[in-house]
C-alpha atoms as a PDB file:
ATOM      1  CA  UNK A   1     -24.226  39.372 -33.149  1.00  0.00           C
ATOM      2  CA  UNK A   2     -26.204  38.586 -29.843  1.00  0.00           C
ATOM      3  CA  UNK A   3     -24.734  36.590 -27.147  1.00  0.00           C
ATOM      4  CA  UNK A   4     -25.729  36.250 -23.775  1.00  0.00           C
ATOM      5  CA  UNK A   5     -23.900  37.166 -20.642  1.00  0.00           C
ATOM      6  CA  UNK A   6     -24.170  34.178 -19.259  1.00  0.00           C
ATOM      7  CA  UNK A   7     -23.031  32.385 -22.274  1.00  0.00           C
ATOM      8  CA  UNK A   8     -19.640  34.741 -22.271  1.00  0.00           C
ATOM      9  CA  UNK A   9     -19.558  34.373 -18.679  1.00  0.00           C
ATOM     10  CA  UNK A  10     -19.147  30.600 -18.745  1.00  0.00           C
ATOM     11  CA  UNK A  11     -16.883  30.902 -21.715  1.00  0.00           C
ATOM     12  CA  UNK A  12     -14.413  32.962 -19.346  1.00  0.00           C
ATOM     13  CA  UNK A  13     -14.668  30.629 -16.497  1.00  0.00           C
ATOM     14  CA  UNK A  14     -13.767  27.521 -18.734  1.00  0.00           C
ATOM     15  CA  UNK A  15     -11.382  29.540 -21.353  1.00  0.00           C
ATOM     16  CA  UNK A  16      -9.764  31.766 -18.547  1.00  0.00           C
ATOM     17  CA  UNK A  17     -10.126  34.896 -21.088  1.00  0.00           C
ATOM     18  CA  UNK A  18     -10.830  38.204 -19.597  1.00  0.00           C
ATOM     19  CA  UNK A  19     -14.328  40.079 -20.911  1.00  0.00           C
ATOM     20  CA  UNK A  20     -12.767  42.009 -24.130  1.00  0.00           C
ATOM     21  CA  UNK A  21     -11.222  38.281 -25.409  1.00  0.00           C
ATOM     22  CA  UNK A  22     -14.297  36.229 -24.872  1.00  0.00           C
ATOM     23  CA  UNK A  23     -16.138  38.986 -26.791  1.00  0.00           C
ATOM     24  CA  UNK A  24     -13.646  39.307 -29.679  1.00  0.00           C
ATOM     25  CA  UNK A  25     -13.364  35.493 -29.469  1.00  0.00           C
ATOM     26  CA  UNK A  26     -17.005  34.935 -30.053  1.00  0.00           C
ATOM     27  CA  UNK A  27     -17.370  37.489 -32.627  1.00  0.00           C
ATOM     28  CA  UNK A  28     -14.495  36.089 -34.636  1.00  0.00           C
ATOM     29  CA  UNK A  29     -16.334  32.718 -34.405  1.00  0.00           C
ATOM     30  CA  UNK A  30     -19.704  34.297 -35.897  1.00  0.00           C
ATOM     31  CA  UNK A  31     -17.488  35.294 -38.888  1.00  0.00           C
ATOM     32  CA  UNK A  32     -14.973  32.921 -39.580  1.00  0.00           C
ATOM     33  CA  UNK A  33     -12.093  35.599 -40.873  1.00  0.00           C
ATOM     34  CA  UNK A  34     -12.476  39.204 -40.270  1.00  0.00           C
ATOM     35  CA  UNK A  35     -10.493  42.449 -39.380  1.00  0.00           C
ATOM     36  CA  UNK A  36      -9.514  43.822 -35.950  1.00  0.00           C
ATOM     37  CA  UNK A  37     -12.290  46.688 -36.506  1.00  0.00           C
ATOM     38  CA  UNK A  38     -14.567  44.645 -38.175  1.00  0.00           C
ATOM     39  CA  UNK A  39     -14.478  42.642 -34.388  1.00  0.00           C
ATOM     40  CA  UNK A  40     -14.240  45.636 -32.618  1.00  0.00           C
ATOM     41  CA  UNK A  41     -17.881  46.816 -33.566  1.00  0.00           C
ATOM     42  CA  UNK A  42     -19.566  43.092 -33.371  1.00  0.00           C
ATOM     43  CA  UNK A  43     -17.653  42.623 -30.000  1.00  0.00           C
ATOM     44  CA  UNK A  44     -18.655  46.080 -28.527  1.00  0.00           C
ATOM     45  CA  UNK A  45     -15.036  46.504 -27.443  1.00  0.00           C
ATOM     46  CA  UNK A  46     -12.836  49.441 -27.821  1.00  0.00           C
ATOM     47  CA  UNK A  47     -10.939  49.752 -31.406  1.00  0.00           C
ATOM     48  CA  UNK A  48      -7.939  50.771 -29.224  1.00  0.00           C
ATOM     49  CA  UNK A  49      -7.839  47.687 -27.541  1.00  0.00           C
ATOM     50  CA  UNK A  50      -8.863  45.331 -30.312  1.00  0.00           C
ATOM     51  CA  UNK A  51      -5.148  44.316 -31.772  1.00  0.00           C
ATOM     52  CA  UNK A  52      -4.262  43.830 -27.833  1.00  0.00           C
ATOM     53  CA  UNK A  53      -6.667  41.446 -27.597  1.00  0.00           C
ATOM     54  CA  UNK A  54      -6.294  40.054 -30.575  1.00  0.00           C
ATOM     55  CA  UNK A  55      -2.762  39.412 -29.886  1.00  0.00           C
ATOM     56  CA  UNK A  56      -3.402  37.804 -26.367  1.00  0.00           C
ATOM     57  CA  UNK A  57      -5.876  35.286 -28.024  1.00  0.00           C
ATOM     58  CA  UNK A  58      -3.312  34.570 -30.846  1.00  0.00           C
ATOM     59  CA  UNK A  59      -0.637  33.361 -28.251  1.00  0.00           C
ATOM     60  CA  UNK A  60      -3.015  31.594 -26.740  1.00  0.00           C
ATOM     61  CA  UNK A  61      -4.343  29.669 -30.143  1.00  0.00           C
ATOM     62  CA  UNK A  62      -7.637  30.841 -30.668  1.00  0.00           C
ATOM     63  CA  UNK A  63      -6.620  32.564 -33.598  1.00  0.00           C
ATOM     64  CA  UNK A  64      -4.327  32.859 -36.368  1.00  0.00           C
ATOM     65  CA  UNK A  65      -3.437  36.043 -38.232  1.00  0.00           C
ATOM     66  CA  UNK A  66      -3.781  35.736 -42.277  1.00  0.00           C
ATOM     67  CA  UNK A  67      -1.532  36.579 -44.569  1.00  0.00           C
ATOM     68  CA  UNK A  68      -1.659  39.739 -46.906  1.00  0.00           C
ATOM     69  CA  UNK A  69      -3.132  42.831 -46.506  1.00  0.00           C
ATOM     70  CA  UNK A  70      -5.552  43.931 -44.730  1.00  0.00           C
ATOM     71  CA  UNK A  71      -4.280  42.114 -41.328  1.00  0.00           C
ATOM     72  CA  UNK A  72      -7.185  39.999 -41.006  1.00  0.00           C
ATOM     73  CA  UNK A  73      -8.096  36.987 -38.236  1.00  0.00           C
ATOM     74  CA  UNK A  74      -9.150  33.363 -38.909  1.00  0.00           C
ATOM     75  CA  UNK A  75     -10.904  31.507 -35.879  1.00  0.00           C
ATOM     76  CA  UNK A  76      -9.313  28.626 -34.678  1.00  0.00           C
ATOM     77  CA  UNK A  77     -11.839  25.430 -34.406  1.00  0.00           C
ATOM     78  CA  UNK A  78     -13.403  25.156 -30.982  1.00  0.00           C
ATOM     79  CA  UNK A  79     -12.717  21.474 -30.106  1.00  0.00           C
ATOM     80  CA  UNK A  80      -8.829  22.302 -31.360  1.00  0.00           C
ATOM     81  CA  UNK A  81      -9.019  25.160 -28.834  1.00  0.00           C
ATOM     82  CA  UNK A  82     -10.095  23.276 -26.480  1.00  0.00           C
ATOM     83  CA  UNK A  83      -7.312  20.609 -26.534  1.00  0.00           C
ATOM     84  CA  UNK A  84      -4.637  23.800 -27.116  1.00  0.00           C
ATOM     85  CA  UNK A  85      -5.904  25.219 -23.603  1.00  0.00           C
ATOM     86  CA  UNK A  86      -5.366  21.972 -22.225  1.00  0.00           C
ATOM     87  CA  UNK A  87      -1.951  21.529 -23.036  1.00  0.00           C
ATOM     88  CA  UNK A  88      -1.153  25.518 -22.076  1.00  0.00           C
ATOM     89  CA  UNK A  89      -2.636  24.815 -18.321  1.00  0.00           C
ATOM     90  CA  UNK A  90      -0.429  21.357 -18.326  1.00  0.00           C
ATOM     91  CA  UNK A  91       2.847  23.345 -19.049  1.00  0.00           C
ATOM     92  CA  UNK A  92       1.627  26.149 -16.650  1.00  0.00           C
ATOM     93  CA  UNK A  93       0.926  23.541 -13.891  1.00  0.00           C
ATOM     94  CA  UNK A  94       4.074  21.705 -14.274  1.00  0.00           C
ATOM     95  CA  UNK A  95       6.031  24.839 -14.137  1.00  0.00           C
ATOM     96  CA  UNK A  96       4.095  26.208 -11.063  1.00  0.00           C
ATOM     97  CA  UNK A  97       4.972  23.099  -9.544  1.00  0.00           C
ATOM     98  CA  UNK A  98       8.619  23.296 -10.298  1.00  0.00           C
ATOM     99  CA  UNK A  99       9.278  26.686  -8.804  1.00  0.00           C
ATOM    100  CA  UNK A 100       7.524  25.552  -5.571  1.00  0.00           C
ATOM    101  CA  UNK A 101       9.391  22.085  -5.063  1.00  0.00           C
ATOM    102  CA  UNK A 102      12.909  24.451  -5.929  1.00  0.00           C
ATOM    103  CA  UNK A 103      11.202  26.882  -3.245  1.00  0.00           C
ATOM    104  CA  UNK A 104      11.633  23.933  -0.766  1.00  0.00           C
ATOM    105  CA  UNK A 105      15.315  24.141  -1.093  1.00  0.00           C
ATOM    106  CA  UNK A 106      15.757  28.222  -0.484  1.00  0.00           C
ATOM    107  CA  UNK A 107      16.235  30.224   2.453  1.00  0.00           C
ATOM    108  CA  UNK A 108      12.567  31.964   2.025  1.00  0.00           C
ATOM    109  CA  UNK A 109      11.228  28.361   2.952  1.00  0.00           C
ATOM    110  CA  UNK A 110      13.002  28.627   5.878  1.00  0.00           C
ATOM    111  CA  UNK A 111      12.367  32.299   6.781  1.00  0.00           C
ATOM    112  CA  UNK A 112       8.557  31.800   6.415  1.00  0.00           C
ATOM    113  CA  UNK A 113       9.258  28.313   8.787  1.00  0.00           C
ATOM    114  CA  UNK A 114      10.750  30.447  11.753  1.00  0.00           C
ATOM    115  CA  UNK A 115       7.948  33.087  11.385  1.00  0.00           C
ATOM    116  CA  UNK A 116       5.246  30.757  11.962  1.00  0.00           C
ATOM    117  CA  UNK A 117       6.902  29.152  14.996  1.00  0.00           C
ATOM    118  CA  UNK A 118       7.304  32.338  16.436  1.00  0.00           C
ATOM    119  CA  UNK A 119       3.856  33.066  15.800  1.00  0.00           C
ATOM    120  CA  UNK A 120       2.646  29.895  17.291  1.00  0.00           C
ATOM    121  CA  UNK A 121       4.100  30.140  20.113  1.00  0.00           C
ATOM    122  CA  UNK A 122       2.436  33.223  20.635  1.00  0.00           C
ATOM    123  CA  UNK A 123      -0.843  31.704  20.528  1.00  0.00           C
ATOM    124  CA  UNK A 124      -3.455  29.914  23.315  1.00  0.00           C
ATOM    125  CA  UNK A 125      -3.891  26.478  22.671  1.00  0.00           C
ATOM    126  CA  UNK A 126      -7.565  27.286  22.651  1.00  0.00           C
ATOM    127  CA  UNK A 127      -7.081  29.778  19.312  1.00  0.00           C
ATOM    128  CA  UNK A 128      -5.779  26.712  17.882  1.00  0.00           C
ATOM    129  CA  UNK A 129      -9.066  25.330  16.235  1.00  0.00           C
ATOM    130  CA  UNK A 130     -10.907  25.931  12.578  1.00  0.00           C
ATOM    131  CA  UNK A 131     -13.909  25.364  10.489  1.00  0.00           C
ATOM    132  CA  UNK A 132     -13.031  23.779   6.815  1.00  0.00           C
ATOM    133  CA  UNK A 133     -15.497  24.147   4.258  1.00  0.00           C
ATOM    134  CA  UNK A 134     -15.586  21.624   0.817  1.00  0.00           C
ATOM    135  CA  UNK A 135     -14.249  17.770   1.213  1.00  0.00           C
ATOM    136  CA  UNK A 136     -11.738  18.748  -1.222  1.00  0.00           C
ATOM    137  CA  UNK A 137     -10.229  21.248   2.024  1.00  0.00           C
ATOM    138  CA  UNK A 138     -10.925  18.430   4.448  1.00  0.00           C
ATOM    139  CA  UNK A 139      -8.691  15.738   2.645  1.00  0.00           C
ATOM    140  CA  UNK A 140      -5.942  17.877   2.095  1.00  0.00           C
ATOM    141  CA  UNK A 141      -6.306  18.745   5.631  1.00  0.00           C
ATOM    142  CA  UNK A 142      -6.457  15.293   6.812  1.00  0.00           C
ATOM    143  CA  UNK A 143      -3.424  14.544   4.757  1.00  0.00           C
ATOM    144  CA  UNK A 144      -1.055  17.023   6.492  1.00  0.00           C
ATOM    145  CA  UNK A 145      -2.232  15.681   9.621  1.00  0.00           C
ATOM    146  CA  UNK A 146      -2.139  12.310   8.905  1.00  0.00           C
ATOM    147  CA  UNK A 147       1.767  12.718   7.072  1.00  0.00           C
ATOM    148  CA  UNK A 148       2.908  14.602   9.904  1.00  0.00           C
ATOM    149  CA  UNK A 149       2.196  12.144  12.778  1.00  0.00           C
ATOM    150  CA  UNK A 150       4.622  11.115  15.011  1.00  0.00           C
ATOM    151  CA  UNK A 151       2.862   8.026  17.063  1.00  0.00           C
ATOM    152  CA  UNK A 152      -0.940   7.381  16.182  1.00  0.00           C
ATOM    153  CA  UNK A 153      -3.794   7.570  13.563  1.00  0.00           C
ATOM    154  CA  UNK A 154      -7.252   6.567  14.143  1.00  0.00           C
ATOM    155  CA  UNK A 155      -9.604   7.044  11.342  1.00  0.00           C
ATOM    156  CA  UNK A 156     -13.277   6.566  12.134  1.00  0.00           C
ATOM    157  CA  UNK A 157     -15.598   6.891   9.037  1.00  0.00           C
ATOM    158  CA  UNK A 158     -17.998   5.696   6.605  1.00  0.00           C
ATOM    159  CA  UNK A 159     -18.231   2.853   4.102  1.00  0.00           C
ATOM    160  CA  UNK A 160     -18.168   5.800   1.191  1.00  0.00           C
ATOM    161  CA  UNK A 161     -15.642   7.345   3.089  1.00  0.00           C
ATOM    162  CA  UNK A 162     -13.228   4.669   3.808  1.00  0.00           C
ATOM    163  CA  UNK A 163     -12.573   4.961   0.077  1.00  0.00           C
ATOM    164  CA  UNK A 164     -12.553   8.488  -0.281  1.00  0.00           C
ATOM    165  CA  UNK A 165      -9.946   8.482   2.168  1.00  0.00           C
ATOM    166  CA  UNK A 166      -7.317   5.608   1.037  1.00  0.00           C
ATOM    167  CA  UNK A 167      -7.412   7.118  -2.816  1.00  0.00           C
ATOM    168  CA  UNK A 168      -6.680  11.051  -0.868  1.00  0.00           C
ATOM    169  CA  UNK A 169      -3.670  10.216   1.163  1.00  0.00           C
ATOM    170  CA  UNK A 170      -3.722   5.499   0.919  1.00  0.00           C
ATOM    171  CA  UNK A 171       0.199   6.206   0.155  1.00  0.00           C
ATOM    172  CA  UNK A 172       1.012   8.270   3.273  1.00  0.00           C
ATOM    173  CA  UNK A 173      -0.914   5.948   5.887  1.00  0.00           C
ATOM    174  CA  UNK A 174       1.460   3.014   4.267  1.00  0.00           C
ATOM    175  CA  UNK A 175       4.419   5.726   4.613  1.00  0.00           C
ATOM    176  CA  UNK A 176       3.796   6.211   8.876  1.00  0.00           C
ATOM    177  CA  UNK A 177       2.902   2.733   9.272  1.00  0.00           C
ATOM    178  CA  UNK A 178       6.020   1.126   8.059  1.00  0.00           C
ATOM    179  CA  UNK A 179       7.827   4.167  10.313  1.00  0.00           C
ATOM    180  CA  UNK A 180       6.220   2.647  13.355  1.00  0.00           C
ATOM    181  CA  UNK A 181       3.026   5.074  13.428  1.00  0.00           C
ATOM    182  CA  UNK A 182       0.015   3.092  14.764  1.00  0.00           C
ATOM    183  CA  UNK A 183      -3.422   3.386  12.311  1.00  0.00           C
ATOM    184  CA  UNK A 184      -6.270   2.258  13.192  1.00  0.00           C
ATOM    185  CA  UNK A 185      -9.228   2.557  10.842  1.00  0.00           C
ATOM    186  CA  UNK A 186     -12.633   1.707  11.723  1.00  0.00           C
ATOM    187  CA  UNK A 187     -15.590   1.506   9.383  1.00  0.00           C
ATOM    188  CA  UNK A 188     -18.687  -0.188   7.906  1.00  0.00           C
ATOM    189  CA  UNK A 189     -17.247  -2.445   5.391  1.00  0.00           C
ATOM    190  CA  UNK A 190     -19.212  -4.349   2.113  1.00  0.00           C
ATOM    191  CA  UNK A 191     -17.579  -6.612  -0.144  1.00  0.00           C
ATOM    192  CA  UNK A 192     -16.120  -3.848  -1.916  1.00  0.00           C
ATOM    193  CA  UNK A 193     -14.517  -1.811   0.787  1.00  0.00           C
ATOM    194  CA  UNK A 194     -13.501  -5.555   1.702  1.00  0.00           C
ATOM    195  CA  UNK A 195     -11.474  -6.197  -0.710  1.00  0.00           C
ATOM    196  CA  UNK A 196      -9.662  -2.501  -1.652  1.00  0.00           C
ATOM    197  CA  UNK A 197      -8.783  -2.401   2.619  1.00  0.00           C
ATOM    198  CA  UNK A 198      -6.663  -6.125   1.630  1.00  0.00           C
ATOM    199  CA  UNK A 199      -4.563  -4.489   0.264  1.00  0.00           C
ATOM    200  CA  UNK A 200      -2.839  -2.115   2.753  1.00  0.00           C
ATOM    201  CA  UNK A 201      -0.380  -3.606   5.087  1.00  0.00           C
ATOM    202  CA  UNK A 202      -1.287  -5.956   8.354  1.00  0.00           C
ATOM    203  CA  UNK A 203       0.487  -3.051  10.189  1.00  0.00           C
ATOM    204  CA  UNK A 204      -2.629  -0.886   9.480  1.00  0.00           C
ATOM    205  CA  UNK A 205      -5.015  -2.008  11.972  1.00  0.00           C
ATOM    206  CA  UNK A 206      -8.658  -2.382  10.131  1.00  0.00           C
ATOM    207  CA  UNK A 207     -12.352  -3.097  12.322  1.00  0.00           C
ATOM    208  CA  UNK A 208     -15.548  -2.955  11.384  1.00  0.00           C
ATOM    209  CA  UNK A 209     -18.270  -0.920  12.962  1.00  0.00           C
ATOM    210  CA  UNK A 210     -21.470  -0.776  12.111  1.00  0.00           C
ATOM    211  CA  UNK A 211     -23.145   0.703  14.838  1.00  0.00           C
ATOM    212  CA  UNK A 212     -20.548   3.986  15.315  1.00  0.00           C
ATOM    213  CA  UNK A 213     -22.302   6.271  12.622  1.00  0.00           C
ATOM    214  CA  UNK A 214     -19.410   9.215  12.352  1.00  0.00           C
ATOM    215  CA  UNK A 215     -16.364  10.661  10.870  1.00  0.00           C
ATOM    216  CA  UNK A 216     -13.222  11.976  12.635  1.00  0.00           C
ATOM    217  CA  UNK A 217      -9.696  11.305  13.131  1.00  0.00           C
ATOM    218  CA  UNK A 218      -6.998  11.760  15.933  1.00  0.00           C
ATOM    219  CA  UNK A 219      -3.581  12.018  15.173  1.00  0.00           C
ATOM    220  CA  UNK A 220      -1.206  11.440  18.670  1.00  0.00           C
ATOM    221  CA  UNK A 221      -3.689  12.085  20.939  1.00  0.00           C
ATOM    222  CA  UNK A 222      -3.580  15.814  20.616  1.00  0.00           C
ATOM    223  CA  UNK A 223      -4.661  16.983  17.267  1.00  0.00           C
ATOM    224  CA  UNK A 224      -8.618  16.182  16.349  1.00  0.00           C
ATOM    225  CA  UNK A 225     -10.950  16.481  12.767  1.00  0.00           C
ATOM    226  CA  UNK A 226     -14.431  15.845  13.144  1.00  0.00           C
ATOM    227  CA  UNK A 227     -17.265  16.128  10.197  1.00  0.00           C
ATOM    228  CA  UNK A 228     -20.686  17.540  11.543  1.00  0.00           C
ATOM    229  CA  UNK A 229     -22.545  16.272   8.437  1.00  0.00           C
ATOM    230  CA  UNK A 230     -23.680  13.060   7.503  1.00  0.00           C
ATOM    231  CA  UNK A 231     -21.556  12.761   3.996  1.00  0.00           C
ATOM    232  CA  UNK A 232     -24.480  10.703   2.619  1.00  0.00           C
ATOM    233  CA  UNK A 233     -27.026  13.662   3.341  1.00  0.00           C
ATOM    234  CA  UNK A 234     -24.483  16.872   2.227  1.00  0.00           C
ATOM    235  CA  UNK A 235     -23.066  17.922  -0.996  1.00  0.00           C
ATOM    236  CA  UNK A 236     -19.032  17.340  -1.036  1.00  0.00           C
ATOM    237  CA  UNK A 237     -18.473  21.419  -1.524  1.00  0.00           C
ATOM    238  CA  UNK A 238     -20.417  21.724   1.427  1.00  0.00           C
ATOM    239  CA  UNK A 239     -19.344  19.388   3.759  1.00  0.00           C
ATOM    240  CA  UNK A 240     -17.582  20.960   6.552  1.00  0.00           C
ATOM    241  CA  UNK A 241     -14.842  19.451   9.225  1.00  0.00           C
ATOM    242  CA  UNK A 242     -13.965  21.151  12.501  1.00  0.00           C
ATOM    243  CA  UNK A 243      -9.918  21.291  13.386  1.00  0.00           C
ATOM    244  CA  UNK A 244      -8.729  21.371  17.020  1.00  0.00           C
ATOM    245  CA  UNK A 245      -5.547  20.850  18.639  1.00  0.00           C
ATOM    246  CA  UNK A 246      -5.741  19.987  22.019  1.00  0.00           C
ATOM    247  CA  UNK A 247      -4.540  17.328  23.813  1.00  0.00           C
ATOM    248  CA  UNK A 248      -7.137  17.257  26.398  1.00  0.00           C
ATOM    249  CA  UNK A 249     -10.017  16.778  24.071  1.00  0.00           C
ATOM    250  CA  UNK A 250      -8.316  14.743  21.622  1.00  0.00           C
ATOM    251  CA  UNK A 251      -6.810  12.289  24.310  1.00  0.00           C
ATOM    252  CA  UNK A 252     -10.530  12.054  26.329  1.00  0.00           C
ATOM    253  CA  UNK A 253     -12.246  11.181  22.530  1.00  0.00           C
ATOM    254  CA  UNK A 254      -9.518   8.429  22.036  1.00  0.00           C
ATOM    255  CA  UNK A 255      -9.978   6.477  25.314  1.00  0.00           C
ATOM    256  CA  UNK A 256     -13.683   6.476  24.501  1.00  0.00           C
ATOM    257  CA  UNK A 257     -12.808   4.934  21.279  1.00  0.00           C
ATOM    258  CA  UNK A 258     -10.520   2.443  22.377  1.00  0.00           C
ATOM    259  CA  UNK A 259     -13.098   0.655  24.518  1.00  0.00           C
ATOM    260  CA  UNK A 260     -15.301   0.205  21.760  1.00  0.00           C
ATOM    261  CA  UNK A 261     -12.722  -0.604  19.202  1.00  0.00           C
ATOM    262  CA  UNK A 262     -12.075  -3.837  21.267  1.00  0.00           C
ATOM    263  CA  UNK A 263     -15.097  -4.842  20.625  1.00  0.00           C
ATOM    264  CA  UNK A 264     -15.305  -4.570  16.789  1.00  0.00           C
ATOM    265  CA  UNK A 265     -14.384  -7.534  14.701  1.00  0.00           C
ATOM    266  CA  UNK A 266     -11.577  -7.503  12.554  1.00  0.00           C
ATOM    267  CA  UNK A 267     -11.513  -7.358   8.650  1.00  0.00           C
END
């Protein structure tokens, strides 16, 4: 049996299997039911390794083990394998998530809490800054920023954007604003973009501006994200936002808005 390295490679990627199970996977495949040596030669993987393997892939349901003697292996049908990984990285997910929402409630939370203050407060205001590569990054980004704001939001993006943003983090801008938090969101809006930004609250503050072509936002004055691409021009995995926190900055790029903002029209 001949299979490319590429081939296996994407299998691994999409499977999570290390090299020797993609390769006794496949080769079980080619045959349908076979032995552990039989798979061992096709495969080009160790015999001493082959009933490790084999195992692995069984409790992960690629395979089954046949009855009777010789031990032999029956290949499990691709599309059920498929739908059998699926369910494994659900479980796995869900209990990931678990043990970090219970490590909210220990005393390592904590710990790791009172070492970064101390480390922060080590630190210039001026090391406080950052490049973040892929949107992906930048949204989750924007969302801490956004959920931990005390006083102000102002979101300045694109029509595309807009949209991006409110299905990222729509839930905590309605959290801060009905806490008091003022947002202000200003961007091209169609029809479309019309009708989605009707349904947030009147206490979200919405303009539209067509002739501000840019993306950043300022949370209370003192803590700034600006994009450097044009997200119509740049791949999402390669967009990239720039982090500071400075008051100074931050404060100077606000009162620059706010002139213009009274001059947009509302939505």
């Amino acid at each position: 049996m001949i299979v490319k390295e590429d081939f296996l490679d994407n299998l691994r990627r999409f499977f999570g299997l290390n090299l020797y199970e993609v390769r006794i996977w496949t080769a079980l495949l080619s045959r349908g039911v076979s032995t552990a040596g039989e798979l061992s030669d096709i495969g080009d993987v160790p015999r001493s390794r082959a009933y490790d393997v084999l195992e692995s892939l069984e409790k992960k349901g690629f395979v089954i083990l046949k009855l009777g003697k010789p031990i032999k292996y029956i290949a499990v049908e691709p599309k059920e394998v498929v739908e059998r990984v699926k369910t494994l990285l659900n479980q796995e997910t869900k209990e990931k998530v678990k043990r970090l929402d219970d490590l909210k409630k220990t005393e390592v939370i904590k710990e790791l809490d009172l070492l970064h203050k101390q480390g922060i407060e080590l630190v210039e205001p001026t090391e406080l800054s950052g490049a973040i590569r892929g949107r992906h990054n930048l949204y989750q980004h924007l969302e801490s920023m956004v959920k931990n704001a005390k006083k102000s939001v102002t979101i300045v993006t694109t029509n595309k954007g807009v949209l991006r943003k409110l299905e990222a983090f729509k839930d905590e801008l309605e959290k801060i604003s009905k806490k008091g938090v003022k947002v202000k969101i200003a961007a091209p809006v169609d029809k479309e973009t019309e009708a989605i930004l009707s349904e947030l609250p009147k206490s979200i503050e919405i303009r539209k501006s067509d002739k501000i072509n840019a993306r950043f936002c300022i949370v209370d004055n003192k803590e700034l994200m600006f994009m450097i691409m044009n997200d119509e021009e740049v791949h999402h995995a390669y967009d990239i936002g720039i982090w500071i926190n400075t008051p100074y900055f931050a404060s100077a790029l606000n009162d620059m808005f706010e002139t213009t903002w009274a001059a947009m029209p509302k939505v």
